[in-house]
PDB file of N, CA and C in Angstrom:
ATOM      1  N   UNK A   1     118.182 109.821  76.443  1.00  0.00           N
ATOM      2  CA  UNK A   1     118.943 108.589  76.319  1.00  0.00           C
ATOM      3  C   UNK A   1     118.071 107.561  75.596  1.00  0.00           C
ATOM      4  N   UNK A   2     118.927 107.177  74.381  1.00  0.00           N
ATOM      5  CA  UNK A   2     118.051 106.115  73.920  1.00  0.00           C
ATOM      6  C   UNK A   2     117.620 104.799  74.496  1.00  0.00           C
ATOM      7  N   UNK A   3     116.801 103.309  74.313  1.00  0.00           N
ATOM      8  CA  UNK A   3     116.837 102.365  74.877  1.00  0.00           C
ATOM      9  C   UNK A   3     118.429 101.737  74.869  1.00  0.00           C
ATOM     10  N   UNK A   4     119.193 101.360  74.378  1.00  0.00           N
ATOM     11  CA  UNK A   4     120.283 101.329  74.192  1.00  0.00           C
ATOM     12  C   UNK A   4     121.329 101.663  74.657  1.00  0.00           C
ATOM     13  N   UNK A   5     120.863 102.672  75.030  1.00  0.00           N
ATOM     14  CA  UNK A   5     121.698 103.958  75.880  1.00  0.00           C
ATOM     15  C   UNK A   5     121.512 103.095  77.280  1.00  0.00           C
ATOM     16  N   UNK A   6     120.224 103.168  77.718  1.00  0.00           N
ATOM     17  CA  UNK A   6     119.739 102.609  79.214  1.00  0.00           C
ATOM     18  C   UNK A   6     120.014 101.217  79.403  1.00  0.00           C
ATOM     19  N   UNK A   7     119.884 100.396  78.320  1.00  0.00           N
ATOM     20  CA  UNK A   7     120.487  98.862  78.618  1.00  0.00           C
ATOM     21  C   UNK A   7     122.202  98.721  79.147  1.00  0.00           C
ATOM     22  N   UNK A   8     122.766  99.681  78.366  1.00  0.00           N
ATOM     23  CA  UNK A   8     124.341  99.469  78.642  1.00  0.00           C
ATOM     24  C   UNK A   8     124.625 100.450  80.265  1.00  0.00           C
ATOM     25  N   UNK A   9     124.072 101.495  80.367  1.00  0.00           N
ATOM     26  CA  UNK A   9     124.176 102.073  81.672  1.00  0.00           C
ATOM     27  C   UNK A   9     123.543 101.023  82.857  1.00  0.00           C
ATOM     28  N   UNK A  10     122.339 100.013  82.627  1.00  0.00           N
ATOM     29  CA  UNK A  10     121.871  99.424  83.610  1.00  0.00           C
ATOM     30  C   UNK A  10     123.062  97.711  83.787  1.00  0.00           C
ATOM     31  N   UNK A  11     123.634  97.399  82.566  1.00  0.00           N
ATOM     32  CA  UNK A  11     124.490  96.078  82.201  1.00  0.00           C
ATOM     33  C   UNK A  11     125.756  96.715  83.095  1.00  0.00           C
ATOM     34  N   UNK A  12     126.346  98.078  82.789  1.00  0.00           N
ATOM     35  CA  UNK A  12     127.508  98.271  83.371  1.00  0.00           C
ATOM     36  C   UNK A  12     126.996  98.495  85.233  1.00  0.00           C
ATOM     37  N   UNK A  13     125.984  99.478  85.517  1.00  0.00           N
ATOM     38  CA  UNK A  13     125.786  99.979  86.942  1.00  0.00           C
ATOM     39  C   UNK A  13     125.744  98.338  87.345  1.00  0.00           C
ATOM     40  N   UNK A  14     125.573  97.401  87.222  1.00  0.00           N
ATOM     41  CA  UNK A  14     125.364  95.731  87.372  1.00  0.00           C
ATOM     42  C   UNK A  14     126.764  95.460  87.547  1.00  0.00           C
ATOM     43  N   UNK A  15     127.357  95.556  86.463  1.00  0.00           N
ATOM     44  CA  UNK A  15     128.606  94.871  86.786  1.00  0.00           C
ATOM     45  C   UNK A  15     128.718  93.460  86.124  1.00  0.00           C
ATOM     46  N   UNK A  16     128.029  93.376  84.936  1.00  0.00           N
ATOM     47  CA  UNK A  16     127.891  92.202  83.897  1.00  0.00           C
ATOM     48  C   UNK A  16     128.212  92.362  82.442  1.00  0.00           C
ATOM     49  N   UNK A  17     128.245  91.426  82.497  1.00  0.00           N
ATOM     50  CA  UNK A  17     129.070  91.652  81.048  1.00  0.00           C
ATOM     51  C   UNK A  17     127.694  91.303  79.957  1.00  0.00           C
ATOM     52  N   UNK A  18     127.456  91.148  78.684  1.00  0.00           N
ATOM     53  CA  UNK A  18     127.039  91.042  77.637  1.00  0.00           C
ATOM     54  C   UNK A  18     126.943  89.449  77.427  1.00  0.00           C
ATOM     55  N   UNK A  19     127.552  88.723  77.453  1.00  0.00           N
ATOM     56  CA  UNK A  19     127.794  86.870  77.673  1.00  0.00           C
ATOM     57  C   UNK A  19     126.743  87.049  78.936  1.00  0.00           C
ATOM     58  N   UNK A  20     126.972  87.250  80.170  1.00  0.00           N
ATOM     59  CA  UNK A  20     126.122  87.070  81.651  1.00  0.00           C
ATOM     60  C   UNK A  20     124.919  87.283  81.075  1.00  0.00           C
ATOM     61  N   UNK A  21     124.608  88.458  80.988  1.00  0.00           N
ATOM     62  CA  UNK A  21     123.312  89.303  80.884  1.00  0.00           C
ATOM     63  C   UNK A  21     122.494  88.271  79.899  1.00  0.00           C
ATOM     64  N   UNK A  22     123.045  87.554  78.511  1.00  0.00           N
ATOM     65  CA  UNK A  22     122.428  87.119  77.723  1.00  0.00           C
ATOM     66  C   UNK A  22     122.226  85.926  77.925  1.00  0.00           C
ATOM     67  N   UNK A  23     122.998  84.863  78.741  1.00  0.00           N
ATOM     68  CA  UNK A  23     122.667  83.698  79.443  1.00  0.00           C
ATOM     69  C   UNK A  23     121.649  84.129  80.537  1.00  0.00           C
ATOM     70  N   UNK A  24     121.733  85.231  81.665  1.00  0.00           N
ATOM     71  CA  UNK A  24     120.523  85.043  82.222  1.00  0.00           C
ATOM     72  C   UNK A  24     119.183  84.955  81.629  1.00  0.00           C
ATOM     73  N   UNK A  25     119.432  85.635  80.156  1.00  0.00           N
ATOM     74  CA  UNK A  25     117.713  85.778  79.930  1.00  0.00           C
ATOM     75  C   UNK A  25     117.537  84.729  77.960  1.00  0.00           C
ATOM     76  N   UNK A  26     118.599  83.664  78.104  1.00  0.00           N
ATOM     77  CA  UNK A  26     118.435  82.812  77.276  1.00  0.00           C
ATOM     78  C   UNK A  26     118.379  83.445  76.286  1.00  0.00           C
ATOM     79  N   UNK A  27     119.450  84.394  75.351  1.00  0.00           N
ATOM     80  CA  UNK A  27     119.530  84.671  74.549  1.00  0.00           C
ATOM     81  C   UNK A  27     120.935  84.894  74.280  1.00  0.00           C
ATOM     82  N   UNK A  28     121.223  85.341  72.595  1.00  0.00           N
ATOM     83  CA  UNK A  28     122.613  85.123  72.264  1.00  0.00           C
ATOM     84  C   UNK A  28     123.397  86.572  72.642  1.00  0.00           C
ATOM     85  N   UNK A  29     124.714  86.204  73.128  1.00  0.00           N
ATOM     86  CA  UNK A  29     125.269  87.868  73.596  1.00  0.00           C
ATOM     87  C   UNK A  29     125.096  88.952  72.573  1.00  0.00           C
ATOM     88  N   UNK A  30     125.924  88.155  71.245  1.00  0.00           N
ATOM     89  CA  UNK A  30     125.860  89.233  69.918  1.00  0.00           C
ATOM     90  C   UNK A  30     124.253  90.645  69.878  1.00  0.00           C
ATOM     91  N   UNK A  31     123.430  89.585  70.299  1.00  0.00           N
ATOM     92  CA  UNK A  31     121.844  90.309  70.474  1.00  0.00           C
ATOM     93  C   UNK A  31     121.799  91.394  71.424  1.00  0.00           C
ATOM     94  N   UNK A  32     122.698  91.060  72.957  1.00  0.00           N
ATOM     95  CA  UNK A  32     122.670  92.600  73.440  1.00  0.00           C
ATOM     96  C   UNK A  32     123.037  93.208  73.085  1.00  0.00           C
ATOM     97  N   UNK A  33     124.700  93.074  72.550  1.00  0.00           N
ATOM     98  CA  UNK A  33     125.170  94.244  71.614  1.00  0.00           C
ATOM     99  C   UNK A  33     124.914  94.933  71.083  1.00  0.00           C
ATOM    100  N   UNK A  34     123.486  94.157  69.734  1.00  0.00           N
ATOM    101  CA  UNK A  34     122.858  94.831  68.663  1.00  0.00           C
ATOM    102  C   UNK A  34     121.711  95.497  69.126  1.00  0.00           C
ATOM    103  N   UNK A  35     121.460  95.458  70.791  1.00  0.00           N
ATOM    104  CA  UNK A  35     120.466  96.283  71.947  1.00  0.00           C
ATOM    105  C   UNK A  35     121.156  97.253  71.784  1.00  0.00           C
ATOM    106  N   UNK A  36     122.172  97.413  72.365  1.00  0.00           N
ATOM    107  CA  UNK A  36     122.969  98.811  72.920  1.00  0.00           C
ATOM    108  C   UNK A  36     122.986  99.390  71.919  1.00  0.00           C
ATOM    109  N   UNK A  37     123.619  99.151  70.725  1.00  0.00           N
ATOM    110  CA  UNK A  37     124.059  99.612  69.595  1.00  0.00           C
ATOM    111  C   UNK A  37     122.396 100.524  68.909  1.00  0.00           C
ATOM    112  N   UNK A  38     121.243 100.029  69.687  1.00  0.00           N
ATOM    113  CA  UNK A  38     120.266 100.673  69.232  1.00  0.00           C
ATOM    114  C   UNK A  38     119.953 100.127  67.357  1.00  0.00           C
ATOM    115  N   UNK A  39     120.696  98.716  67.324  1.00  0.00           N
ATOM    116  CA  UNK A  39     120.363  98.009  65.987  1.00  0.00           C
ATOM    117  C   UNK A  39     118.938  96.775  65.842  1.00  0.00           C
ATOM    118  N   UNK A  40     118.608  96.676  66.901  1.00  0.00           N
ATOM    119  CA  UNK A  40     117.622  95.836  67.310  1.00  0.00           C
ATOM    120  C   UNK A  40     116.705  96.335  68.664  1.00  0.00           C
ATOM    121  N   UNK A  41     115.336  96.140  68.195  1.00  0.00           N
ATOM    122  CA  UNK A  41     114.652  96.245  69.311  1.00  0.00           C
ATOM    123  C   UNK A  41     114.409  94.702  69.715  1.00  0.00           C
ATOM    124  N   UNK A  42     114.160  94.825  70.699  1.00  0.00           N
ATOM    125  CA  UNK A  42     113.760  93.284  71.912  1.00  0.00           C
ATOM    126  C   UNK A  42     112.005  93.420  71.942  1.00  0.00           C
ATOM    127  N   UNK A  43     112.001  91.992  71.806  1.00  0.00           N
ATOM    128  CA  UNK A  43     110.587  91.470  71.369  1.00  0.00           C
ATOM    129  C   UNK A  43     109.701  91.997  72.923  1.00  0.00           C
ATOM    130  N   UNK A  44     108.551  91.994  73.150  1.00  0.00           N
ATOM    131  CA  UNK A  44     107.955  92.135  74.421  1.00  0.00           C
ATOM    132  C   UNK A  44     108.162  91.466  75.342  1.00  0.00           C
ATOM    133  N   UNK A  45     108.641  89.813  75.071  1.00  0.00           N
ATOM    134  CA  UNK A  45     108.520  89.269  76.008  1.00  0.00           C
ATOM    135  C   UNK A  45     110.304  89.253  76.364  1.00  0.00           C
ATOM    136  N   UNK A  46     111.107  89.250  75.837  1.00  0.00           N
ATOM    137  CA  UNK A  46     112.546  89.638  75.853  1.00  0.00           C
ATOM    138  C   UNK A  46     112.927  91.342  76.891  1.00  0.00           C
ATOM    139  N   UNK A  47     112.173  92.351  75.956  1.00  0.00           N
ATOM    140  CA  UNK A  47     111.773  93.509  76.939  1.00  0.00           C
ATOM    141  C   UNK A  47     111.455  93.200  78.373  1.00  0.00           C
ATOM    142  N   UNK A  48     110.528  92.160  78.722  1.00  0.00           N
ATOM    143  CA  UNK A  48     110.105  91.967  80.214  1.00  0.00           C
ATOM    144  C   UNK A  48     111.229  91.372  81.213  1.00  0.00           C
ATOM    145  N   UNK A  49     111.979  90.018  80.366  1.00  0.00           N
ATOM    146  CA  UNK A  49     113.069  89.432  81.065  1.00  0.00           C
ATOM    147  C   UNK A  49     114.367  90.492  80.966  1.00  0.00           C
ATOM    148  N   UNK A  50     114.639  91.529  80.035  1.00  0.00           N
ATOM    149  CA  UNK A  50     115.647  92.521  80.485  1.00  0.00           C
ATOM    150  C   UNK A  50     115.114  93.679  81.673  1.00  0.00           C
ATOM    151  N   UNK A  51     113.931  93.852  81.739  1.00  0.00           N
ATOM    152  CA  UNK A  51     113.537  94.387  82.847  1.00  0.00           C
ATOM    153  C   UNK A  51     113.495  93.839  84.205  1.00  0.00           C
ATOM    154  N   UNK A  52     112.809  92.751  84.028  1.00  0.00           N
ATOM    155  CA  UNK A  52     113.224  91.880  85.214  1.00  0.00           C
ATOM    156  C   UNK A  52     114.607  91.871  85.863  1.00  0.00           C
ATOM    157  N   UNK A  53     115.218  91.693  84.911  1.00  0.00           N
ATOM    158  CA  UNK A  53     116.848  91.090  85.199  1.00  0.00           C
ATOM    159  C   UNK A  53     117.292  92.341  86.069  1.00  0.00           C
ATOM    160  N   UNK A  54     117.676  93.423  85.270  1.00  0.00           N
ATOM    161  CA  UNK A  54     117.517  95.261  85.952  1.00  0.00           C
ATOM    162  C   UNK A  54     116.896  95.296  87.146  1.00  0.00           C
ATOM    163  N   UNK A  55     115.433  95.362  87.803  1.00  0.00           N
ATOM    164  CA  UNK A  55     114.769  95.844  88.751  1.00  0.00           C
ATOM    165  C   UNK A  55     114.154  97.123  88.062  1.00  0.00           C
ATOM    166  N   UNK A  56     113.738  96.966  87.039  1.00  0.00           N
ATOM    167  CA  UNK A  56     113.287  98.601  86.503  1.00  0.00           C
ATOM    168  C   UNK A  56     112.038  97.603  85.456  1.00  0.00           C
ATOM    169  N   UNK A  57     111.228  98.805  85.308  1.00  0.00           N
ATOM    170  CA  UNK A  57     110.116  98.393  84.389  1.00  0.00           C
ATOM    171  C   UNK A  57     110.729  99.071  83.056  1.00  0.00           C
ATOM    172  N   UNK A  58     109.812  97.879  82.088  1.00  0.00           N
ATOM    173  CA  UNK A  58     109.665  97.875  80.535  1.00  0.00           C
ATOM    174  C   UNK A  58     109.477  99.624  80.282  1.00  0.00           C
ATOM    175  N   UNK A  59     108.953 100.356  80.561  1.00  0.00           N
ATOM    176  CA  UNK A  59     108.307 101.669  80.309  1.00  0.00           C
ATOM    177  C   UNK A  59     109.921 102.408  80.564  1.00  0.00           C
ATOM    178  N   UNK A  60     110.303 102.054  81.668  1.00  0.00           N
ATOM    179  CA  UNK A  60     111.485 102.552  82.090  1.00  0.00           C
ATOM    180  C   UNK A  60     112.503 102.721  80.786  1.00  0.00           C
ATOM    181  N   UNK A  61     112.944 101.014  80.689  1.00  0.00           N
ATOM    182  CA  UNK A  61     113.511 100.747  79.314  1.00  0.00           C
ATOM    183  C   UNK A  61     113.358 101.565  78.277  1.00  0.00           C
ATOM    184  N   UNK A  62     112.526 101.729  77.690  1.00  0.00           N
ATOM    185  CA  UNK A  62     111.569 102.483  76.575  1.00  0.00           C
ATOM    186  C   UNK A  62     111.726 103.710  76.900  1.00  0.00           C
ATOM    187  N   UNK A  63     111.345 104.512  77.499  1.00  0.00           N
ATOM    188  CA  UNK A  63     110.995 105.930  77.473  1.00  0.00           C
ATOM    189  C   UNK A  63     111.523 106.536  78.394  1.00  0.00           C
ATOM    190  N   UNK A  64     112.212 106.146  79.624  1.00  0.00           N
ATOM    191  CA  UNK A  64     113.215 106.604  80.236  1.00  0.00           C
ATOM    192  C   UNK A  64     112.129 107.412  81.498  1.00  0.00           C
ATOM    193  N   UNK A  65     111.115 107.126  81.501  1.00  0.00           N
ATOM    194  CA  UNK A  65     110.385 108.122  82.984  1.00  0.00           C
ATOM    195  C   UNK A  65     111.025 108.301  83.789  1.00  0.00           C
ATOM    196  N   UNK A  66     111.014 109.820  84.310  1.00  0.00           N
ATOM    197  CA  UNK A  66     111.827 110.390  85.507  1.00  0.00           C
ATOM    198  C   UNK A  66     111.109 109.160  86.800  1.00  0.00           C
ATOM    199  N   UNK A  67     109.966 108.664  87.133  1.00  0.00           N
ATOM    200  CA  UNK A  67     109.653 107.816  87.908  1.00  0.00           C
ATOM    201  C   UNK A  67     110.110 106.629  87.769  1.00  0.00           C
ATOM    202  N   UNK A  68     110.512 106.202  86.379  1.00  0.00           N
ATOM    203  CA  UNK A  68     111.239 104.857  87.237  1.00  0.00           C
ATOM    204  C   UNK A  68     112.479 105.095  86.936  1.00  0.00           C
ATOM    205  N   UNK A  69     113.001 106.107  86.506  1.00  0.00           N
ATOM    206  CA  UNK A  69     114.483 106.458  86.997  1.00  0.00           C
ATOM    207  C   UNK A  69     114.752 106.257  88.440  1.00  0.00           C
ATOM    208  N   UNK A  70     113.917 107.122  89.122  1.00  0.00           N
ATOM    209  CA  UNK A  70     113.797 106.750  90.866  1.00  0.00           C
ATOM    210  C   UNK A  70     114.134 105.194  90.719  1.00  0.00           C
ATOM    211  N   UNK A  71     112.966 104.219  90.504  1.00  0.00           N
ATOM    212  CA  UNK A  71     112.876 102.921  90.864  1.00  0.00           C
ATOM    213  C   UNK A  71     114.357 102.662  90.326  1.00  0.00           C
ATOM    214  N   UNK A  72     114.827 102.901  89.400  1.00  0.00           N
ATOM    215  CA  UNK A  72     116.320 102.021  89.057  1.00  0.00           C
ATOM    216  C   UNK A  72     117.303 102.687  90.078  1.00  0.00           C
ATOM    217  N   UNK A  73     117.205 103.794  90.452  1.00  0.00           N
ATOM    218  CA  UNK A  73     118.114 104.325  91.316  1.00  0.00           C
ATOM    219  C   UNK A  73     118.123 103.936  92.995  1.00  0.00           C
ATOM    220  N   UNK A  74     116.932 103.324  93.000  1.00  0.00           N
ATOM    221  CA  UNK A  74     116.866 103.011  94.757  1.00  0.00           C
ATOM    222  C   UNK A  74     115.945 101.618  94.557  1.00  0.00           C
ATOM    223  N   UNK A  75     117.073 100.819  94.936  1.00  0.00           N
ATOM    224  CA  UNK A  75     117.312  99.110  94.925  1.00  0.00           C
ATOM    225  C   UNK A  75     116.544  98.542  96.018  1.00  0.00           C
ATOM    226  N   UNK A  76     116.128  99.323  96.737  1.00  0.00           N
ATOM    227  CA  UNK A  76     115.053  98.690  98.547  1.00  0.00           C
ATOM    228  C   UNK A  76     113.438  99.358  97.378  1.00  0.00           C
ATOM    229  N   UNK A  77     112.918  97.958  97.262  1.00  0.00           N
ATOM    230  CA  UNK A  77     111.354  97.700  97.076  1.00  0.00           C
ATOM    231  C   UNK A  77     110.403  98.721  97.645  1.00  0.00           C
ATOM    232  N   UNK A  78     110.494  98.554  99.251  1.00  0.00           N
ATOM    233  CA  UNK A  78     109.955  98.438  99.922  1.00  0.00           C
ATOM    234  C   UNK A  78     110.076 100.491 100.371  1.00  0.00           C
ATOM    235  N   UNK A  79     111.656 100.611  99.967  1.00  0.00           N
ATOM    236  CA  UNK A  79     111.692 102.501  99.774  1.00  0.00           C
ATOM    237  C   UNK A  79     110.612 102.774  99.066  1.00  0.00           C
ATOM    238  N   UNK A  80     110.806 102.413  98.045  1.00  0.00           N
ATOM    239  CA  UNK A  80     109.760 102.812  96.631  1.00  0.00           C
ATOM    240  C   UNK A  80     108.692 102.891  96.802  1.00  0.00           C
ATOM    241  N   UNK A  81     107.622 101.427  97.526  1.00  0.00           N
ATOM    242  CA  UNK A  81     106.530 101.363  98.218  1.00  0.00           C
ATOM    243  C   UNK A  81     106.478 102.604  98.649  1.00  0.00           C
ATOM    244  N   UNK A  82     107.173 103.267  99.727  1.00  0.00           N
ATOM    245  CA  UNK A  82     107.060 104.143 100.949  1.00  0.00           C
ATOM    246  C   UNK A  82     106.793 105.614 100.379  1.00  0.00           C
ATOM    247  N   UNK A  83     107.929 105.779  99.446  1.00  0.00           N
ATOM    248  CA  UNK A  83     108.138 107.520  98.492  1.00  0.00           C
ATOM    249  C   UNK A  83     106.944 107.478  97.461  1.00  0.00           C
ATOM    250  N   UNK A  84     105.966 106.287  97.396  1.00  0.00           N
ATOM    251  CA  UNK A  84     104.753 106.568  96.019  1.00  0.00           C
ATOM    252  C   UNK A  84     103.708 106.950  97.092  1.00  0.00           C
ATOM    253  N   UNK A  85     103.767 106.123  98.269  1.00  0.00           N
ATOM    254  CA  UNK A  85     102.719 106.468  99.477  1.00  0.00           C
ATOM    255  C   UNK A  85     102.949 107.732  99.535  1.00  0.00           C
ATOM    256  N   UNK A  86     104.181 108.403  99.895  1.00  0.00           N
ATOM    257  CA  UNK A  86     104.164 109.851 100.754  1.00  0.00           C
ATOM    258  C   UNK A  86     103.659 110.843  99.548  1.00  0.00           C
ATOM    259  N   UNK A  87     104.187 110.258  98.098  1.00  0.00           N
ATOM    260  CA  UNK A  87     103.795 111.449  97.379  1.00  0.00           C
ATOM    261  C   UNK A  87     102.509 111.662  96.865  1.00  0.00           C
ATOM    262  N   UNK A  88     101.346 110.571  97.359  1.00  0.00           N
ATOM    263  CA  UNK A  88     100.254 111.673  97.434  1.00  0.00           C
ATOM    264  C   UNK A  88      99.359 111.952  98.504  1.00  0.00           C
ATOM    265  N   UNK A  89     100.309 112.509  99.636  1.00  0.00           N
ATOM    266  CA  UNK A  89     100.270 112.950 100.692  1.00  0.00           C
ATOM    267  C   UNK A  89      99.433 115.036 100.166  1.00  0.00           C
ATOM    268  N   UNK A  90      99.017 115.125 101.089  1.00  0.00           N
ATOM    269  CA  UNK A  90      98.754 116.879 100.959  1.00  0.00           C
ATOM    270  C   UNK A  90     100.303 117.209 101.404  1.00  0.00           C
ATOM    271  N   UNK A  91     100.703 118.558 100.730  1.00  0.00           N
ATOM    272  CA  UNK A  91     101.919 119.049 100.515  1.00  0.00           C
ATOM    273  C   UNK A  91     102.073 119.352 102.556  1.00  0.00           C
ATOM    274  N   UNK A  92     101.141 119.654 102.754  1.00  0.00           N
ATOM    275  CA  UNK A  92     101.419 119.588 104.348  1.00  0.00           C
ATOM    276  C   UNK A  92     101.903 118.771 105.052  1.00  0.00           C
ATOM    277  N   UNK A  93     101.259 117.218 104.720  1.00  0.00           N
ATOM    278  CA  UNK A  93     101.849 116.099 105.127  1.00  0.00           C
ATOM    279  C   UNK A  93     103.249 116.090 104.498  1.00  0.00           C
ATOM    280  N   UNK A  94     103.446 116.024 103.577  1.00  0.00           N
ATOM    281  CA  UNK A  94     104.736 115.830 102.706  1.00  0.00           C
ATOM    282  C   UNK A  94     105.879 116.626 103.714  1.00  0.00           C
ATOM    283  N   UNK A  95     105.587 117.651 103.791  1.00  0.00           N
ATOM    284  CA  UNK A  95     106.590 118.689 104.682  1.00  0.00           C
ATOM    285  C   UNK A  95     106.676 117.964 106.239  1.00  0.00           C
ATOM    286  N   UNK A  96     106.017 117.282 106.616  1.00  0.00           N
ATOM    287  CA  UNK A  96     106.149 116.866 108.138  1.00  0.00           C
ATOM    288  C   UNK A  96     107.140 115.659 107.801  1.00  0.00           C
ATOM    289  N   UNK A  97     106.470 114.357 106.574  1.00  0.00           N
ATOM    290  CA  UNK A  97     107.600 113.676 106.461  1.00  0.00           C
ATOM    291  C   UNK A  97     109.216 113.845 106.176  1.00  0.00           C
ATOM    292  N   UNK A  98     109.309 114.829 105.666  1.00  0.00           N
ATOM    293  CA  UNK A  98     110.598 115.491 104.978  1.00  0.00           C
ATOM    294  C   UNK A  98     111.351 115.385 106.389  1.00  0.00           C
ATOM    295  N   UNK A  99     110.697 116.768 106.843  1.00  0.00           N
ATOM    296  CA  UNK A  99     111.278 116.853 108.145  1.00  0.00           C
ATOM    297  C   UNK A  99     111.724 115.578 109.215  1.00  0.00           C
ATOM    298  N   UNK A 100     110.626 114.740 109.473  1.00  0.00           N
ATOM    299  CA  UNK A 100     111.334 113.539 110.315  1.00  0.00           C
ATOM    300  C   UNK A 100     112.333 112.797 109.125  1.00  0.00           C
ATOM    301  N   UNK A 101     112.223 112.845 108.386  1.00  0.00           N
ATOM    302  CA  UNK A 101     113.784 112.547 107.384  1.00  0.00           C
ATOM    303  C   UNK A 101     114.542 112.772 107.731  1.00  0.00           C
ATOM    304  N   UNK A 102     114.600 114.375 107.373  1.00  0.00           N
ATOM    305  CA  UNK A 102     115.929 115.169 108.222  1.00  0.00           C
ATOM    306  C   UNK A 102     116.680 114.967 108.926  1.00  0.00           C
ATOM    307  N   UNK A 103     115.931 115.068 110.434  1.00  0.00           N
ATOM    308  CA  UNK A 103     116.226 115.190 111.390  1.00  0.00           C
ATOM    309  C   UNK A 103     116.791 113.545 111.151  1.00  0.00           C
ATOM    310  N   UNK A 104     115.568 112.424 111.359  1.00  0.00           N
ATOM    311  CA  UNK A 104     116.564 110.838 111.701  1.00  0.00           C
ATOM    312  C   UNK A 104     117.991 111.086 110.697  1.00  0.00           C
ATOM    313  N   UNK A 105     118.287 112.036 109.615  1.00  0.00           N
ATOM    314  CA  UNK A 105     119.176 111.471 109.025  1.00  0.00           C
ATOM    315  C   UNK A 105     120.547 112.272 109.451  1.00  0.00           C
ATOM    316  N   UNK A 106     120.114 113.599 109.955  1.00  0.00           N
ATOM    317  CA  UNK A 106     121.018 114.209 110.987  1.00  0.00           C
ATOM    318  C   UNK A 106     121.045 113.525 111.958  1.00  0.00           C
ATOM    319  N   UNK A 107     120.372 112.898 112.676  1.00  0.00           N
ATOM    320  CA  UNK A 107     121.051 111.965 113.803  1.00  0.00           C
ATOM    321  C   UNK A 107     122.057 111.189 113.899  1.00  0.00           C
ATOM    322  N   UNK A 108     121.918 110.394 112.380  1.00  0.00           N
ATOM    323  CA  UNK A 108     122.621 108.976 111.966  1.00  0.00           C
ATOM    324  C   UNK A 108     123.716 109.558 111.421  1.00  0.00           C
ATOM    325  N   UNK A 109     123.911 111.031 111.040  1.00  0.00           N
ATOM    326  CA  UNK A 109     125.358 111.496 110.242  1.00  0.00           C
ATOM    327  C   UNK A 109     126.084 112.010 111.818  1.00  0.00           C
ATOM    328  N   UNK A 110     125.523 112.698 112.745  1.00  0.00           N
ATOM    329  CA  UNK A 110     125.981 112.872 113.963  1.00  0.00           C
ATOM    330  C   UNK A 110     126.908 111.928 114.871  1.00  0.00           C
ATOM    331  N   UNK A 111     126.008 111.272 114.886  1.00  0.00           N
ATOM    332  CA  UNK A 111     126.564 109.856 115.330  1.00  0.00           C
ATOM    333  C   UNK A 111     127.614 109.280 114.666  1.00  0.00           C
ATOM    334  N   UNK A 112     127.743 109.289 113.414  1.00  0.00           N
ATOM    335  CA  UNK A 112     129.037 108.972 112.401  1.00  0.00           C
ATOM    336  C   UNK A 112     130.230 109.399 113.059  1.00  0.00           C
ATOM    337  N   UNK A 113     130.115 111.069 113.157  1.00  0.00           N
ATOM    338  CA  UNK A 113     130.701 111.911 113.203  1.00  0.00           C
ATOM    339  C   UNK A 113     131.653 111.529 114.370  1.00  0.00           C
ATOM    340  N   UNK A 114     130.834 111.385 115.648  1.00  0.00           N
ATOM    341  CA  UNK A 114     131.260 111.385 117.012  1.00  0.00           C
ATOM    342  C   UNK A 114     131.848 110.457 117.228  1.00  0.00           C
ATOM    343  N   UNK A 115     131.320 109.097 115.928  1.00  0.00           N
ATOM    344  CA  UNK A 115     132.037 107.462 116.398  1.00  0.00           C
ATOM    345  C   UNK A 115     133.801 107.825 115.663  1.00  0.00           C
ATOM    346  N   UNK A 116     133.826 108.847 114.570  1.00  0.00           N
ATOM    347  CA  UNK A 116     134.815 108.595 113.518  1.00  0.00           C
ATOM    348  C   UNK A 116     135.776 109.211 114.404  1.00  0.00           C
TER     349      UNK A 116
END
């Protein structure tokens, strides 16, 4: 996916329009357009305030890393914090966290179940 590609998937998963998006970050709408359209690149410091705006890093924007794909996909900070900690855990540890995953998350679907 090009940058372009990822600006209009992150503008729509938002729920903003092209006018919004370009008033939040003091620029003219026509200019995101010519983002998406992959007719203009965004200056560095323009790059930072469309990242900002998102919750995803500049690198993200750019090159699309399967790691901050994660970060754009899971909106709690503080998850993210937690899944960079566990992953450089020894694969042993990793398997114990998984597991209390599991299980709390079979609890909480159980419980669904029994309330529904």
């Amino acid at each position: 996916m090009s940058f372009g590609e990822r600006l209009k998937v992150l503008r729509e998963k938002k729920g903003i329009s092209k006018t919004n998006l370009a008033n939040s970050i003091s620029l003219h709408y026509s200019q995101i357009g010519r983002y998406e359209r992959n007719e203009a690149t965004p200056s560095a410091d323009m790059l930072k305030k469309l990242a900002n705006e998102f919750n995803v890093t500049t690198d993200y924007l750019m090159n699309g890393t399967t790691n901050d794909l994660a970060n754009e996909m899971i909106n709690d900070k503080s998850l993210i914090n937690q899944f960079k900690r566990i992953a450089i855990l020894s694969d042993e540890n990793k398997k114990v966290v998984m597991a209390l995953i599991d299980a709390f998350i079979f609890k909480q679907e159980t419980k669904q179940k029994l309330i529904s």
